[in-house]
Each structure stands twice: as structure tokens, then as C-alpha cells.
N, C-alpha and C. Protein backbone atom coordinates (compact mmCIF):
# COMPACT_ATOMS: atom_id res chain seq x y z
N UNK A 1 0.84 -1.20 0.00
CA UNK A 1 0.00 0.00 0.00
C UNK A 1 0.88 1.25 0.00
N UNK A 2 0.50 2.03 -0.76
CA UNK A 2 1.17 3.61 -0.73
C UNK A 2 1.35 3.96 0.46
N UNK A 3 2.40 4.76 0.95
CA UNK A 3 1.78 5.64 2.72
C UNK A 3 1.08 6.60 2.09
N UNK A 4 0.12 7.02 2.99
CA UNK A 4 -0.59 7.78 2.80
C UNK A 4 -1.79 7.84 2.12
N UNK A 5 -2.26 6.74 1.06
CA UNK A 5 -2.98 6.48 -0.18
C UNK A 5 -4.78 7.12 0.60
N UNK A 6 -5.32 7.58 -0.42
CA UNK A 6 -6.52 8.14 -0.44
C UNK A 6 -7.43 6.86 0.43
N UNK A 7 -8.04 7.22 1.57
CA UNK A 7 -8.80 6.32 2.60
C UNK A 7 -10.15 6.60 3.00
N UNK A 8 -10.80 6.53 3.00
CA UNK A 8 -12.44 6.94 3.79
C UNK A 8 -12.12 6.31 5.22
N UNK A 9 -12.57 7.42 6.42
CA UNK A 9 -12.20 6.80 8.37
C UNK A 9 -14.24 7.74 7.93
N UNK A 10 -14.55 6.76 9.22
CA UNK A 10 -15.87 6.65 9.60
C UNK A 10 -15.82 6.68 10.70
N UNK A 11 -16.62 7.34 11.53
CA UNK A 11 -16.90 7.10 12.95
C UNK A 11 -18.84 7.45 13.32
N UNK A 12 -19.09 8.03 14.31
CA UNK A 12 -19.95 8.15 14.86
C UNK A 12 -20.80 9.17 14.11
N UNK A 13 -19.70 10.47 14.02
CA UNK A 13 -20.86 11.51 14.10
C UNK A 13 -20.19 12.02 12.84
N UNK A 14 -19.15 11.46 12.42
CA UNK A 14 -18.28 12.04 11.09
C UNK A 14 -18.07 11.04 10.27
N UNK A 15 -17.67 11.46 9.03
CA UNK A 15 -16.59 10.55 7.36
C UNK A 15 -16.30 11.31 6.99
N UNK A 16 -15.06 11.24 7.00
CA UNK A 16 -13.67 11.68 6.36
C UNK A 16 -13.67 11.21 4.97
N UNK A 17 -13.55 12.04 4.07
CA UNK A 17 -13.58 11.51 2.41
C UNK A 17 -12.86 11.77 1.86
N UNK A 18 -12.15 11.21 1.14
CA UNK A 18 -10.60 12.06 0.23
C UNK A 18 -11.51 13.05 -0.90
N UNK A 19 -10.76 13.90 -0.48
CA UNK A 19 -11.04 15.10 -1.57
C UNK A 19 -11.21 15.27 -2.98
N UNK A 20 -12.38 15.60 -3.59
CA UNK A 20 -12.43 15.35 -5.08
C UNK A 20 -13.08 17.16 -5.63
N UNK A 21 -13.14 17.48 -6.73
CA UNK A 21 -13.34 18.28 -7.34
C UNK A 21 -15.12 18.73 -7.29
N UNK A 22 -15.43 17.62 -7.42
CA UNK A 22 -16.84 17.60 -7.32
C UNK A 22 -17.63 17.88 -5.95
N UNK A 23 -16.74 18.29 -5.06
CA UNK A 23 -17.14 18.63 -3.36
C UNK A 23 -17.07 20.18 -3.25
N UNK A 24 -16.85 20.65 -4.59
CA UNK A 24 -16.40 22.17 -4.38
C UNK A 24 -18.27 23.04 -4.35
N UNK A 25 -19.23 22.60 -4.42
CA UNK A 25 -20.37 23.32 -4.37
C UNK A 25 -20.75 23.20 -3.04
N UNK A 26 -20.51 22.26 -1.93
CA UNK A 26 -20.68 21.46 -0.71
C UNK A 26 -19.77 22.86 0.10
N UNK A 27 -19.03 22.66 -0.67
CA UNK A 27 -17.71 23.32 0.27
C UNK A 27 -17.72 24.62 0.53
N UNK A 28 -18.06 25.01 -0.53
CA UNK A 28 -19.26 26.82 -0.91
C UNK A 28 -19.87 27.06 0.26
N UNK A 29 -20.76 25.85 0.35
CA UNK A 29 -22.05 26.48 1.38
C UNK A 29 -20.89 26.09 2.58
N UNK A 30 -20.44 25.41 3.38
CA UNK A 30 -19.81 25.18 4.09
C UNK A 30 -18.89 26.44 4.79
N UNK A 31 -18.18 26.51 3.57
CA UNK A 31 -17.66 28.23 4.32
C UNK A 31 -17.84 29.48 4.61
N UNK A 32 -19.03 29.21 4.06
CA UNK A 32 -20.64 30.31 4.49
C UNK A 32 -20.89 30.60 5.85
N UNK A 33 -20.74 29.41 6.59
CA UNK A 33 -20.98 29.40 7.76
C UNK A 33 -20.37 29.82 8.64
N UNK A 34 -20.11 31.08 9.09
CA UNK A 34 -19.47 31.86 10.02
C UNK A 34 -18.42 32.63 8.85
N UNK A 35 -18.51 32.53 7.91
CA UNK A 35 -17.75 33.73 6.98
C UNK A 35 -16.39 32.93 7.04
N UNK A 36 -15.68 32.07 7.23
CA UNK A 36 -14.14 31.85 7.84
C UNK A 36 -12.80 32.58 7.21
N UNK A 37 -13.90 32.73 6.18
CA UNK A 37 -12.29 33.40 5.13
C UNK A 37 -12.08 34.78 5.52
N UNK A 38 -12.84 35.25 6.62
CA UNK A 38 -12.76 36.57 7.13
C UNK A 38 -11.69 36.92 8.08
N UNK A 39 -11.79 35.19 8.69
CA UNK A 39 -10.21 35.32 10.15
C UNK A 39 -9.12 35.34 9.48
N UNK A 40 -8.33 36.85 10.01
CA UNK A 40 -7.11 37.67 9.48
C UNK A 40 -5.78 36.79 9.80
N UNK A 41 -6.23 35.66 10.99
CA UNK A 41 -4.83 34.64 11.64
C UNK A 41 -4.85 33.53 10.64
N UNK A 42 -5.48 32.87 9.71
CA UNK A 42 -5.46 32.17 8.94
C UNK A 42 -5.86 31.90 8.04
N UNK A 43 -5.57 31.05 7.21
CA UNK A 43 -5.83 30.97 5.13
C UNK A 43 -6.74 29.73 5.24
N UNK A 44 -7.98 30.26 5.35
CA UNK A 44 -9.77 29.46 4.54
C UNK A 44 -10.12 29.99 3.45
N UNK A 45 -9.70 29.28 2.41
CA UNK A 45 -10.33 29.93 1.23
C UNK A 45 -11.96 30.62 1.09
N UNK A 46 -11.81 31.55 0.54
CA UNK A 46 -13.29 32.06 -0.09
C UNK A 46 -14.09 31.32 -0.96
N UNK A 47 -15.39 31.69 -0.71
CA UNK A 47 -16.13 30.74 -2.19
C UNK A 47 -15.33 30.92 -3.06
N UNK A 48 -14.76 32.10 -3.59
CA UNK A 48 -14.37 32.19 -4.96
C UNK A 48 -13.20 31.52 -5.16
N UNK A 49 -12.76 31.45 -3.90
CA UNK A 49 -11.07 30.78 -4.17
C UNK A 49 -11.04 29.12 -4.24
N UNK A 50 -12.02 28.62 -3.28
CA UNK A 50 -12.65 26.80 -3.34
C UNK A 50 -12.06 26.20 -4.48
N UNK A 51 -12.26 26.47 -5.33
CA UNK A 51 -11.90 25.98 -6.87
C UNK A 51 -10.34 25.58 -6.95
N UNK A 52 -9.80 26.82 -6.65
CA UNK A 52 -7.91 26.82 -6.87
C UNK A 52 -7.57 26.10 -5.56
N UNK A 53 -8.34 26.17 -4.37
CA UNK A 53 -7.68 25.73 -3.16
C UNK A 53 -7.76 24.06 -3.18
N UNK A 54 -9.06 23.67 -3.84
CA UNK A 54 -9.31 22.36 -4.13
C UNK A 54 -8.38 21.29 -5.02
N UNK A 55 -8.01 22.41 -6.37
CA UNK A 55 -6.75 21.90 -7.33
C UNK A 55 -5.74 22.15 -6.54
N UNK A 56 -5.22 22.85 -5.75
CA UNK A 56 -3.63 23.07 -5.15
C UNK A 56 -4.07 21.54 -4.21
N UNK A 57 -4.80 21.21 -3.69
CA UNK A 57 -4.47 19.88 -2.62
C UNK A 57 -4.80 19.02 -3.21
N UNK A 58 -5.12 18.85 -4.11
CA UNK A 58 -5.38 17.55 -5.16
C UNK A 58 -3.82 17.27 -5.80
N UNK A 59 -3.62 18.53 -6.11
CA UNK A 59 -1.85 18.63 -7.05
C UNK A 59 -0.57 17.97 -5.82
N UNK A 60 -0.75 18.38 -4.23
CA UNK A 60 -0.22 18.31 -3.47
C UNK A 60 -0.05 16.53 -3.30
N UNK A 61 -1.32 16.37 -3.36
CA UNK A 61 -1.57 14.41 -2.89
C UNK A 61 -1.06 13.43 -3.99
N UNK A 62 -1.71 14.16 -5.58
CA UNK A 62 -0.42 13.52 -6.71
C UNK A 62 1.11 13.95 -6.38
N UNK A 63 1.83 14.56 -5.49
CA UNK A 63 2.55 14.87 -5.43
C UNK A 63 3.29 13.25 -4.08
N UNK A 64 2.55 13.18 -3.50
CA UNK A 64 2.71 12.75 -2.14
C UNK A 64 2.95 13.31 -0.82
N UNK A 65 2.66 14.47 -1.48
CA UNK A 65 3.09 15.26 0.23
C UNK A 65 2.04 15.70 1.22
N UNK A 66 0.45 15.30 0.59
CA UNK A 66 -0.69 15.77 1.43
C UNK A 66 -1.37 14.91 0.84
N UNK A 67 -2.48 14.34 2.11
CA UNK A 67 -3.67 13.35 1.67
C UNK A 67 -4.95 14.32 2.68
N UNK A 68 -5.52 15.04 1.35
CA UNK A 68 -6.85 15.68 1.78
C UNK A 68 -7.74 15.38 2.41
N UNK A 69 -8.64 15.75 2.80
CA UNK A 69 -10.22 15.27 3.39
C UNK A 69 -11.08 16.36 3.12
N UNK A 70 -12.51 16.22 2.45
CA UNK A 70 -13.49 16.52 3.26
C UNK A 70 -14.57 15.79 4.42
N UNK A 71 -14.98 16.78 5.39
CA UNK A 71 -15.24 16.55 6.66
C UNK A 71 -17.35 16.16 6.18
N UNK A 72 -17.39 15.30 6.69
CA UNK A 72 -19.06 15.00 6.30
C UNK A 72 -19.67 14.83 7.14
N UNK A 73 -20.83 15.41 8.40
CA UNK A 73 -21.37 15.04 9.27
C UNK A 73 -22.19 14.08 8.91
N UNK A 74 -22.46 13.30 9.94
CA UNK A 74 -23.54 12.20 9.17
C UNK A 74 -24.86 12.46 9.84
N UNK A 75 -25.35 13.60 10.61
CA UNK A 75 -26.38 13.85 11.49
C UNK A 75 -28.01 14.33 10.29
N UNK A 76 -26.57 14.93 9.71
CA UNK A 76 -26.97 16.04 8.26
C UNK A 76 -26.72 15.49 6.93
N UNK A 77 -25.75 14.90 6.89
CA UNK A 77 -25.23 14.41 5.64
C UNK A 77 -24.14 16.16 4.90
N UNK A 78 -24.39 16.58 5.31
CA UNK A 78 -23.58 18.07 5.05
C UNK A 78 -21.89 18.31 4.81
N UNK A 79 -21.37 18.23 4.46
CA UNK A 79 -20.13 18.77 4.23
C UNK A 79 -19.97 19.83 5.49
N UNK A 80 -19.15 19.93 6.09
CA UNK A 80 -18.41 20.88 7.55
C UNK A 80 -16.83 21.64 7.27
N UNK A 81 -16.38 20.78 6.21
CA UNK A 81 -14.84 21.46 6.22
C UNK A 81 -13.96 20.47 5.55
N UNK A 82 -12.58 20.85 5.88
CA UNK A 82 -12.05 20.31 4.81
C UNK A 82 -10.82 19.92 5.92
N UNK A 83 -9.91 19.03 6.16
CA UNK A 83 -8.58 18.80 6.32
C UNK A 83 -7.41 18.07 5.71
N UNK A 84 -6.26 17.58 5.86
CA UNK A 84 -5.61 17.08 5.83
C UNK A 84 -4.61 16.35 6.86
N UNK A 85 -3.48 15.52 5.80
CA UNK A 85 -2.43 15.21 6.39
C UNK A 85 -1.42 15.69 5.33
N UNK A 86 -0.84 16.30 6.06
CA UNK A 86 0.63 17.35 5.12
C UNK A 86 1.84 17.14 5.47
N UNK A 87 2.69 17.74 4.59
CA UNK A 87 4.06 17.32 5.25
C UNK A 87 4.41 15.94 5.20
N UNK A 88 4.36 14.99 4.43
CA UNK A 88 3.71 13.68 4.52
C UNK A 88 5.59 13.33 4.87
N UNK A 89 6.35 12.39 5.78
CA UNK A 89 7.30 11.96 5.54
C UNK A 89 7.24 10.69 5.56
N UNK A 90 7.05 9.81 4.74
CA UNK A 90 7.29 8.60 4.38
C UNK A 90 8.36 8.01 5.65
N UNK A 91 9.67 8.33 5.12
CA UNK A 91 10.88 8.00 5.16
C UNK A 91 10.97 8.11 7.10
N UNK A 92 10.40 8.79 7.73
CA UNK A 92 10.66 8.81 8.92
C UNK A 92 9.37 8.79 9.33
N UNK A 93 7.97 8.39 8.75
CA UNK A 93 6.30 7.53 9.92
C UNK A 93 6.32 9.29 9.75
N UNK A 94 6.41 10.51 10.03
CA UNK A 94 5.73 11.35 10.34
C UNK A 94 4.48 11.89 9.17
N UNK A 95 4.04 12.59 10.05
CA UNK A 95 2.43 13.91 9.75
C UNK A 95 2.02 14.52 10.07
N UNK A 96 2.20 15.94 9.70
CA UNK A 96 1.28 16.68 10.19
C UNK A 96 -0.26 16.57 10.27
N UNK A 97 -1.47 16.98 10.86
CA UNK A 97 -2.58 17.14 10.85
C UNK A 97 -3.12 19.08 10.73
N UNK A 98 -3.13 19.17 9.27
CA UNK A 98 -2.85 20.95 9.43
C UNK A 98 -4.04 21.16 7.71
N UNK A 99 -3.80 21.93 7.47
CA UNK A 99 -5.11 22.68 6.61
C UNK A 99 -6.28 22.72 6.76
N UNK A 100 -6.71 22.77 7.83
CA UNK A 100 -8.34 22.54 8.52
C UNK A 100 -9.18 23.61 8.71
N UNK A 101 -9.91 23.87 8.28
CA UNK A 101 -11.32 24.07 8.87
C UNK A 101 -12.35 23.80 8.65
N UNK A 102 -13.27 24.17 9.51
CA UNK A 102 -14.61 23.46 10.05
C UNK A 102 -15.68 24.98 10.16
N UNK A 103 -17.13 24.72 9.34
CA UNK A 103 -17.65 25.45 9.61
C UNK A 103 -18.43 26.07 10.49
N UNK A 104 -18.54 26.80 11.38
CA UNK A 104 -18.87 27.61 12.67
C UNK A 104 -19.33 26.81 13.59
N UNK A 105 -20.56 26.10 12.49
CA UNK A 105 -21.84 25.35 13.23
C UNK A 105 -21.02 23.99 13.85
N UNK A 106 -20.09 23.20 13.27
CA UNK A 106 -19.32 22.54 13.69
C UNK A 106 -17.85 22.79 14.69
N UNK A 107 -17.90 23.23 15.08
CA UNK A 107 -16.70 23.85 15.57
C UNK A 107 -17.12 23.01 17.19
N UNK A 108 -15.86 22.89 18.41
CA UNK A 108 -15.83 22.64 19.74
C UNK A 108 -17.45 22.11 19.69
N UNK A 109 -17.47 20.77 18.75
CA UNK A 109 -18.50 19.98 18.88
C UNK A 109 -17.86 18.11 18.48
N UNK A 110 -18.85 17.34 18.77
CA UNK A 110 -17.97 16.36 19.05
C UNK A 110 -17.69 15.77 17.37
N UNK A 111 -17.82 16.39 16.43
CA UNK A 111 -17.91 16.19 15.29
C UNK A 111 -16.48 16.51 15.18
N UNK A 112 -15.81 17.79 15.51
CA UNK A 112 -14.32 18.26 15.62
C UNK A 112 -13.52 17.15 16.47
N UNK A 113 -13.82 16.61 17.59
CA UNK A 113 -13.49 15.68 18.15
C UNK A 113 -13.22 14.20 17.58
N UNK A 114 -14.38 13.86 16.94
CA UNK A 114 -14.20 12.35 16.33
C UNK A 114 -13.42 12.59 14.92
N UNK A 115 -13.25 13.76 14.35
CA UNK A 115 -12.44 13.63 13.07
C UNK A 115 -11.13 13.59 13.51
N UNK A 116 -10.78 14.24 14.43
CA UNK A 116 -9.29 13.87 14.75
C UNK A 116 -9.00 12.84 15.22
N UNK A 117 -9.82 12.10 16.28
CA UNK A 117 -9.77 10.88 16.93
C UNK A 117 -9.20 10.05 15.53
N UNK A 118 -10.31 10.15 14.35
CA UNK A 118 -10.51 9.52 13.12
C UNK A 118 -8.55 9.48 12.57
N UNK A 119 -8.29 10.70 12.61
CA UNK A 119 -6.86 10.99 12.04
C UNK A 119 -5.77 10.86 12.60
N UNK A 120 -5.96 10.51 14.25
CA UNK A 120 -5.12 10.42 14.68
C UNK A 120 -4.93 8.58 14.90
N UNK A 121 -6.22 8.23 15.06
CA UNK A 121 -5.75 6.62 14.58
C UNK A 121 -5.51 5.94 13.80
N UNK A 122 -6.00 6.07 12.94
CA UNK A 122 -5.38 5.96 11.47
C UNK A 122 -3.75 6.19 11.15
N UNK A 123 -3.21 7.46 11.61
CA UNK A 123 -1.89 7.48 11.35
C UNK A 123 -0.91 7.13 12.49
N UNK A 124 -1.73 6.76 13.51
CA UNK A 124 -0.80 6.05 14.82
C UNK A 124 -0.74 4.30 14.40
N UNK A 125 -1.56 3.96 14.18
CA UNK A 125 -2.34 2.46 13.97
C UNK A 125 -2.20 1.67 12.69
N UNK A 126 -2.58 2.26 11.20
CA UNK A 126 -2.02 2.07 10.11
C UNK A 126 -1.27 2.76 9.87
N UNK A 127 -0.65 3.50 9.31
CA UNK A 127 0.04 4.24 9.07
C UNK A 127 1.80 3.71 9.52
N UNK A 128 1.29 3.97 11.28
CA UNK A 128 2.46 3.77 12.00
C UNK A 128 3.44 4.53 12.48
N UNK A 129 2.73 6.10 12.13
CA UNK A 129 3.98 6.95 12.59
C UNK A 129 4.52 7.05 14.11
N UNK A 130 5.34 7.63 14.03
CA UNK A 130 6.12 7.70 15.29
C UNK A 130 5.61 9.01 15.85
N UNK A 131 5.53 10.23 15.25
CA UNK A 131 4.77 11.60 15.55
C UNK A 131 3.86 11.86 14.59
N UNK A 132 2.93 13.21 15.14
CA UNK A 132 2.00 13.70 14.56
C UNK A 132 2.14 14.94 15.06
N UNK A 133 2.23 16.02 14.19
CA UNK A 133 2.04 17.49 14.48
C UNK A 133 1.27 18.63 14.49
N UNK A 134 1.01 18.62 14.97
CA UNK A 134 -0.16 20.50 14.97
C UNK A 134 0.55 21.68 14.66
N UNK A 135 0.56 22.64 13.57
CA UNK A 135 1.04 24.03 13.82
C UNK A 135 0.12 24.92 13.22
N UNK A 136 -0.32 25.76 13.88
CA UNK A 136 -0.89 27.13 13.97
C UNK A 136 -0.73 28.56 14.75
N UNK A 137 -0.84 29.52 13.91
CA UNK A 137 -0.92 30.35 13.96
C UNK A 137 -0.71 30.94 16.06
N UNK A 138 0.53 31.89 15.75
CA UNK A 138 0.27 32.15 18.04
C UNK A 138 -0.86 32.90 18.22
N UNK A 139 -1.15 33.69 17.26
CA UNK A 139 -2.34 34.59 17.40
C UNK A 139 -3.96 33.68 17.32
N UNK A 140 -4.09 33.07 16.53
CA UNK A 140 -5.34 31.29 16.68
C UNK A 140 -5.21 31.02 18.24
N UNK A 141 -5.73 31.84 19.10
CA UNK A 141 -5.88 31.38 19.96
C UNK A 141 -7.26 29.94 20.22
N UNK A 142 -8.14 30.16 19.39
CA UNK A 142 -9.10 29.15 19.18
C UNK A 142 -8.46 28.02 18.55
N UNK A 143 -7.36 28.14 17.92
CA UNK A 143 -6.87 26.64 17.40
C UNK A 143 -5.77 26.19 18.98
N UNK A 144 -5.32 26.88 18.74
CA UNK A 144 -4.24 26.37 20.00
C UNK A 144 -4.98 25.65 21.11
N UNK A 145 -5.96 26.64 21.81
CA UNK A 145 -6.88 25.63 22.71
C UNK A 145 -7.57 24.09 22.30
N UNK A 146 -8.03 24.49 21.67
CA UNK A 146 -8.43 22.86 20.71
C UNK A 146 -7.11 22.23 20.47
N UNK A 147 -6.06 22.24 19.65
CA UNK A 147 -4.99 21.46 19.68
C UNK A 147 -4.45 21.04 21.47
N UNK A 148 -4.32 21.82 22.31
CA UNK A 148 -4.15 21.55 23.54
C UNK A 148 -5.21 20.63 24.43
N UNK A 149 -6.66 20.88 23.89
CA UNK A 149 -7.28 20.06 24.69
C UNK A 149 -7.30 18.55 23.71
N UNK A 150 -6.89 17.86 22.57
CA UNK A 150 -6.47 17.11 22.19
C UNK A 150 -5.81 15.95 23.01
N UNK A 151 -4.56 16.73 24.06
CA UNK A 151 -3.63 16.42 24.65
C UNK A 151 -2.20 16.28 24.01
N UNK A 152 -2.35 17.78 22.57
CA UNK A 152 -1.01 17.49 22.57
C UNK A 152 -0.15 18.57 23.17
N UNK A 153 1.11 18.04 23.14
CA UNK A 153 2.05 19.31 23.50
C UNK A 153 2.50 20.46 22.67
N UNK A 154 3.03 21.15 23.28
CA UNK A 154 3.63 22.34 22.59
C UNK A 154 5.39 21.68 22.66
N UNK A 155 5.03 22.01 21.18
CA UNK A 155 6.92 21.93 20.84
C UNK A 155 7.52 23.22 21.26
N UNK A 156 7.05 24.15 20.95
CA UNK A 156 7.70 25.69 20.67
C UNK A 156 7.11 26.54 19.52
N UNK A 157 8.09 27.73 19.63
CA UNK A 157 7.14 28.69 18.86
C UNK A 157 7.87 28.58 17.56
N UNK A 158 8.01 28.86 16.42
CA UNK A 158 8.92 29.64 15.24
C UNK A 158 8.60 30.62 14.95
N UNK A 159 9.12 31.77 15.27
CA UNK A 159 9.05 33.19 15.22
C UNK A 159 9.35 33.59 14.10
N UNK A 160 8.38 34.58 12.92
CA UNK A 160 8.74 35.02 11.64
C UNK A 160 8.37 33.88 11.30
N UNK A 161 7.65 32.70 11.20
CA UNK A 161 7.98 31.69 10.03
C UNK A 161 7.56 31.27 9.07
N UNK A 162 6.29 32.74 8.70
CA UNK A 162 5.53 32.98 7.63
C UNK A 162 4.50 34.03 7.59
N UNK A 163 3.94 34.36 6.77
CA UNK A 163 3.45 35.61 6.62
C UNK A 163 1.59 35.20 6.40
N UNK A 164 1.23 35.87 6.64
CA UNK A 164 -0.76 36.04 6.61
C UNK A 164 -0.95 36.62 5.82
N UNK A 165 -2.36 35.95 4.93
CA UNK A 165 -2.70 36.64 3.60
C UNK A 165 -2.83 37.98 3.79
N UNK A 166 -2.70 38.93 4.78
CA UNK A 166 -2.51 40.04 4.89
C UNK A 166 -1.56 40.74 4.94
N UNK A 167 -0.46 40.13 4.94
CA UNK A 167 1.09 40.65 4.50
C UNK A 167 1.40 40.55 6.21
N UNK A 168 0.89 40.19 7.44
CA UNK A 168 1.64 40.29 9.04
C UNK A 168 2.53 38.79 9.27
N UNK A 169 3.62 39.85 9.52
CA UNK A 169 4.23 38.42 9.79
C UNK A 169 3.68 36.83 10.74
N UNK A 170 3.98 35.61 10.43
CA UNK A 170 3.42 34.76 11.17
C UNK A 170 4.63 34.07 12.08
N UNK A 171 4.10 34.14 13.85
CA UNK A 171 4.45 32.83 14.60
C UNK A 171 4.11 32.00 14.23
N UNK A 172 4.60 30.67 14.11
CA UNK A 172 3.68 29.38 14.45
C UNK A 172 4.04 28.32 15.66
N UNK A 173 3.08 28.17 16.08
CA UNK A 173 2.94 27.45 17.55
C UNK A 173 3.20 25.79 16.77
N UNK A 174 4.25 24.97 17.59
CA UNK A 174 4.22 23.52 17.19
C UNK A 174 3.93 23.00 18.28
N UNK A 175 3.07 21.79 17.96
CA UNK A 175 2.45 21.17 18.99
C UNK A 175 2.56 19.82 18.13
N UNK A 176 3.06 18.28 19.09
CA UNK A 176 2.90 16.97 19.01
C UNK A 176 2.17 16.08 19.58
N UNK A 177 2.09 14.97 19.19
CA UNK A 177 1.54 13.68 20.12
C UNK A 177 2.79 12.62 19.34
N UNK A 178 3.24 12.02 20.05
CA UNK A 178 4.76 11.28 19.52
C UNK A 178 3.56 9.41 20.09
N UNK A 179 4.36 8.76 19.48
CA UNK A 179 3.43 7.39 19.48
C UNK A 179 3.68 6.56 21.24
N UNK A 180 4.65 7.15 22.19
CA UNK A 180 4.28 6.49 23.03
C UNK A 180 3.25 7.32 24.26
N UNK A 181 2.84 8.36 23.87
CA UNK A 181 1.33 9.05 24.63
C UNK A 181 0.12 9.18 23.62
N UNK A 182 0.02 7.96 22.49
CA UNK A 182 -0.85 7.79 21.58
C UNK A 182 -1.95 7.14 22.54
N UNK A 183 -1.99 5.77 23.43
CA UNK A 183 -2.50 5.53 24.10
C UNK A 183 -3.58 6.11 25.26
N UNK A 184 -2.73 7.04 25.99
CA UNK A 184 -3.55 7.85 26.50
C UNK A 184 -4.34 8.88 25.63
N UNK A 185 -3.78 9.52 25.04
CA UNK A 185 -4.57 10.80 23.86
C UNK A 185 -5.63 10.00 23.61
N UNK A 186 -5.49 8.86 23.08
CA UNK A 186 -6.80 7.70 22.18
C UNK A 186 -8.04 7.72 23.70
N UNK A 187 -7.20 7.16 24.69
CA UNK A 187 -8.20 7.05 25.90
C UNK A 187 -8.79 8.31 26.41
N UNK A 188 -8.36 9.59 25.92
CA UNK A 188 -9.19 11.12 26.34
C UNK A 188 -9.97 11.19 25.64
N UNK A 189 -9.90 10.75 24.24
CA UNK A 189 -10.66 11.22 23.26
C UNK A 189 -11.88 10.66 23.36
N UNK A 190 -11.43 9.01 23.33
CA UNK A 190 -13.14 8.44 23.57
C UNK A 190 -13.90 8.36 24.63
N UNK A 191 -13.09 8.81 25.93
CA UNK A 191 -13.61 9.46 26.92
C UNK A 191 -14.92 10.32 26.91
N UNK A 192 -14.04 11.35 25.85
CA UNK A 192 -15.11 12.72 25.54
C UNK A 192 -16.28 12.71 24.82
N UNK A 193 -15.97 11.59 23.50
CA UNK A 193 -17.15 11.27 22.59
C UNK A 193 -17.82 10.62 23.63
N UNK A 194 -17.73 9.59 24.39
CA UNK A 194 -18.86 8.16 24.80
C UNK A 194 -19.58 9.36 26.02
N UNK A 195 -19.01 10.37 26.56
CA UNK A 195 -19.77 11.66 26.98
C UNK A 195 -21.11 11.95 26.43
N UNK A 196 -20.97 12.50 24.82
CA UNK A 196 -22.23 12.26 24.32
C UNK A 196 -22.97 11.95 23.41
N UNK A 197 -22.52 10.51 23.73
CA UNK A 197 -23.93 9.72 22.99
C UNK A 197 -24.08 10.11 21.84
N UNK A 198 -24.90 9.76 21.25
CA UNK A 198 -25.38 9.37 19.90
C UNK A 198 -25.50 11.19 19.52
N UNK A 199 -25.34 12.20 20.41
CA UNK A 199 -25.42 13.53 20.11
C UNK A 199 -24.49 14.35 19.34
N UNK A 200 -24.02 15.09 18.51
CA UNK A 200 -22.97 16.08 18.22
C UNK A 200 -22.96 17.07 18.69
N UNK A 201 -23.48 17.07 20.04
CA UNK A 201 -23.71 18.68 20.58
C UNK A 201 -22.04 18.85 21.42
N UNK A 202 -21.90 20.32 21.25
CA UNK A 202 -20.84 20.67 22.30
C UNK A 202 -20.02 19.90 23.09
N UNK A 203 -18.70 19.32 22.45
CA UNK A 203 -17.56 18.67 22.91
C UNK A 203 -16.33 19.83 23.62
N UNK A 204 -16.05 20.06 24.76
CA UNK A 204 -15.19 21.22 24.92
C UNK A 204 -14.21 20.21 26.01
């Protein structure tokens, strides 16, 4: 099997779908929802941009260096967002978990919860990596908390280590889960889902 090769993960309240061209009208209404392409700390494409942002991670995964997702609630059947796995290193088990978002209505709900659960077992379990990484934005204070209540750590900061579609320079916060606190992370997580039930309401 390829690392990384295009996969469908299923769980409770989510499916994860590898990314296709034909998700770009889904994805429209999706980022409707709370405006996202409006937050100045990070790059959510606009309706208008969906199109090019959809071909750049399609180009990325023929490439091997990113295996896309869109995010599908199954409550709704709705499209919620889009993620990945980036940074792909074969050669040393690693992955990032980074190009994400989720639309408003989904957000610090257990739908955000079981897709990572979804991504993080998958690349602990098949996969096999040894780490998994988070980096966002120091100013994302809403991502950082969510990456932290995950249970991962903070690596450190990189100061300057890229710029915002607004021309301000960017920190980025690194944060891990390395494969021998995979165990516990796995045991918080389903902790939090079996919390609630057959519901997608408010996971915090």
C-alpha cells in the first residue's frame, strides 16, 4: 500500500472523504458558515477561491506530500470542512494534521473531536507513525486551545515563520503527540465522545 494512499475513516458523528473536485459546491455552502475566510490569523479559502484551493491539494496528494479530506457530518449528511495530512514523511512515519477548517456550526462539537480521533488513529495504527504534528498560527488562539485540549504538547514557537494573507508576519505554535502518549490521547478522546452519545452537541 502507498503511505498515505486516499482512505475513507468513519466514525460516529463524522466521514472523512478524500477530496475530489466535485465537493467544491458542498464546500461553498460550508464556508458560508461563520464567513471563515474573514479570520485575518489564517488561510480558509473564499467561495471564490474553493476551486484553486481544491486543485492546489489535489496537485499536493499527486505529489505525495498531502492526503486531503473533506469533513461529512452524518447527522446532516452536510459537508463541515475540509482537512488534511501534510508534510507527509514517508521515510521517517511522520504527519502533520494541518489545513483545517470546520464550519462555525461545527466547531468545539464532538464532530471536531471524532475527526481527529478519526486521524489520529489511522496514522498512529495504520500508518504507524512515530509523531503527529499540529502548527498554527500564536495569534489562533481558538486553534491552540483545541490542539491543547487534544492532549497534545507544545513543541515551541517559530518566530517570523511565515506571513498572513494580509502581508503580518506569522508565529507558528508547534504542537505533538509522539506514538508512546498515543494511548492515553486515544483514551481522552473516547472518553469525551462516549460523553455524548449518539449527540454532536458541544464537545469542549
Amino acid at each position: 500500500m502507498t503511505f498515505c494512499a486516499p482512505v475513507t475513516l468513519e466514525g460516529q458523528h463524522v466521514r472523512l472523504e478524500p477530496l475530489a473536485a466535485e465537493h467544491h459546491d458542498e464546500l461553498v455552502d460550508a464556508v458560508k458558515d461563520g464567513e471563515l475566510w474573514q479570520l485575518w490569523y489564517t488561510t480558509i479559502p473564499s467561495p471564490e477561491q474553493m476551486r484553486a484551493e481544491i486543485a492546489r491539494r489535489l496537485d499536493l496528494r499527486a505529489r505525495g506530500s498531502m492526503l486531503p479530506f473533506v469533513i461529512r457530518r452524518l447527522d446532516t449528511g452536510a459537508l463541515c470542512g475540509m482537512t488534511t495530512y501534510m508534510n507527509v514523511e514517508e521515510k521517517y512515519r511522520r504527519v502533520e494534521i494541518g489545513s483545517t477548517w470546520m464550519a462555525a456550526s461545527a466547531q468545539r462539537t464532538a464532530i471536531n473531536s471524532e475527526a481527529k480521533l478519526l486521524l489520529l488513529s489511522y496514522a498512529f495504527e495504520a500508518l504507524r507513525c512515530i509523531v503527529v504534528e499540529f502548527h498554527t498560527n500564536f495569534m489562533n488562539m481558538q486553534s491552540r486551545a483545541a490542539i491543547a485540549r487534544l492532549g497534545a504538547k507544545q513543541d515551541g514557537i517559530l518566530r517570523n515563520n511565515g506571513i498572513t494573507p494580509g502581508g503580518q508576519y506569522r508565529d507558528t505554535v508547534v504542537f505533538s503527540i509522539i506514538e508512546s502518549e498515543w494511548a492515553t490521547v486515544k483514551q481522552h478522546l473516547q472518553y469525551k465522545l462516549a460523553r455524548h452519545g449518539n449527540s454532536p452537541a458541544n464537545a469542549t
